[in-house]
Structures are given as structure tokens and as C-alpha cells.
Protein backbone atom coordinates (compact mmCIF):
# COMPACT_ATOMS: atom_id res chain seq x y z
CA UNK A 1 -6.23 -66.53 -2.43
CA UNK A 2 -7.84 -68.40 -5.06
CA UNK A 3 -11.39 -68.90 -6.16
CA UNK A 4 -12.85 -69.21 -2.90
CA UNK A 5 -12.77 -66.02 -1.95
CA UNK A 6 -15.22 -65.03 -5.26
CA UNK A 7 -18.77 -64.96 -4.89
CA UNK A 8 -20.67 -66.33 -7.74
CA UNK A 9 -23.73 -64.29 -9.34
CA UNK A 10 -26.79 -64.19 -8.12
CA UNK A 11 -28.24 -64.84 -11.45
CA UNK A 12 -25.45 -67.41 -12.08
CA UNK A 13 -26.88 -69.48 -8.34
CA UNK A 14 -30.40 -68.96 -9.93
CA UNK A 15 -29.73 -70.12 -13.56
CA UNK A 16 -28.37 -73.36 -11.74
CA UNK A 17 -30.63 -74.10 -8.98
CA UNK A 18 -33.56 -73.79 -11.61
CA UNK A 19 -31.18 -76.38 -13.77
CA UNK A 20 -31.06 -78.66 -11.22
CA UNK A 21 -34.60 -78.76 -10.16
CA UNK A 22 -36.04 -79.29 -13.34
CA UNK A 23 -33.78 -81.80 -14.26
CA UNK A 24 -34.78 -83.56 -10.68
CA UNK A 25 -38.35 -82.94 -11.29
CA UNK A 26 -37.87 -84.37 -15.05
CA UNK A 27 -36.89 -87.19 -13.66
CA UNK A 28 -39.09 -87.82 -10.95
CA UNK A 29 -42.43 -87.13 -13.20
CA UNK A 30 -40.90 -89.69 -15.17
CA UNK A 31 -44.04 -92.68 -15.89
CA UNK A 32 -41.68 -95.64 -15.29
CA UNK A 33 -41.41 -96.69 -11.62
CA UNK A 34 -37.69 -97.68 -12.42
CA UNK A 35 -36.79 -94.22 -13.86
CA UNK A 36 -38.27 -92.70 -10.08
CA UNK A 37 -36.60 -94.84 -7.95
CA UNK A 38 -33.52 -94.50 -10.02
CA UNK A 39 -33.77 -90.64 -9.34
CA UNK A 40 -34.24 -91.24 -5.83
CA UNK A 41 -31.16 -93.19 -5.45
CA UNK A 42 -29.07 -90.66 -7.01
CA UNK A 43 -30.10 -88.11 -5.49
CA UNK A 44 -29.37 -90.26 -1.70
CA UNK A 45 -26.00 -91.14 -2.85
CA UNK A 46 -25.25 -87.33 -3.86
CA UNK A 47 -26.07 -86.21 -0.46
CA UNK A 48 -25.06 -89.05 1.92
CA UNK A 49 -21.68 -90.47 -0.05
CA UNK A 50 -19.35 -87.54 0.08
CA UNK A 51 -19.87 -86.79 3.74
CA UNK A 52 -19.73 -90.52 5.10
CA UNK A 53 -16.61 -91.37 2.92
CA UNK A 54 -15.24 -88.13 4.71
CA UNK A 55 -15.94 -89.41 7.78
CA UNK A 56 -14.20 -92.39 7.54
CA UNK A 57 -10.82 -91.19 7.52
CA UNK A 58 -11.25 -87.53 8.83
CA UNK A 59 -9.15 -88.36 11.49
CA UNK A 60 -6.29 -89.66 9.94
CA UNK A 61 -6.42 -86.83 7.02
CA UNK A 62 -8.31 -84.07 8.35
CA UNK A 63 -11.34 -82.07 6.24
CA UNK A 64 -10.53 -82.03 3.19
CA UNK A 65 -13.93 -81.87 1.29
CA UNK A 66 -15.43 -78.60 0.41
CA UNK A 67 -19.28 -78.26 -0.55
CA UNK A 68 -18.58 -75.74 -2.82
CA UNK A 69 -16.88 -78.21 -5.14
């Protein structure tokens, strides 16, 4: 086996989550309209991209993205 079978930390999940958020909410309480909408957008694309690119050729190559990574 290789890394997948090793369970991060829970401080190590918590240190990053709490990264993550602030660096969302940052952004977000941002005064320019752009800088808001340009958070929003990312944040779509992060979430909808990887599984409908998957989903495009899933049957010709099977699964082959992990959320993990």
C-alpha cells in the first residue's frame, strides 16, 4: 500500500480547514465587488471542474480521480 492507507492528524485536518476558511473568508470580506465575485468563481470551478471533466470520459477510462488528492 501506499499513502492511502495513512490517516492524516487530526490537528493536521484542523490546521488546514482553518487555512482554508480564512483564506475564503479573506477573500470574500474583500471591499471590491470584483475581488468577491472572483472568489466565488474559484471556489465553483474547484468544486464543479474536477468531477464534470471526470465524467466526461469515465466510461472510456474508468475513475480515476481521488478527492483526497
Amino acid at each position: 500500500m501506499d499513502w492511502l492507507d495513512a490517516p492524516a492528524l487530526g490537528a493536521v485536518m484542523i490546521f488546514w480547514n482553518c487555512a482554508f476558511a480564512a483564506i475564503i473568508l479573506g477573500g470574500l470580506a474583500a471591499r471590491r465587488l470584483h475581488s468577491r465575485i472572483a472568489v466565488w468563481l474559484v471556489m465553483v470551478a474547484v468544486i464543479v471542474l474536477p468531477p464534470t471533466l471526470q465524467g466526461q470520459v469515465v466510461s472510456e477510462l474508468g475513475h480515476f480521480w481521488q478527492g483526497r488528492y
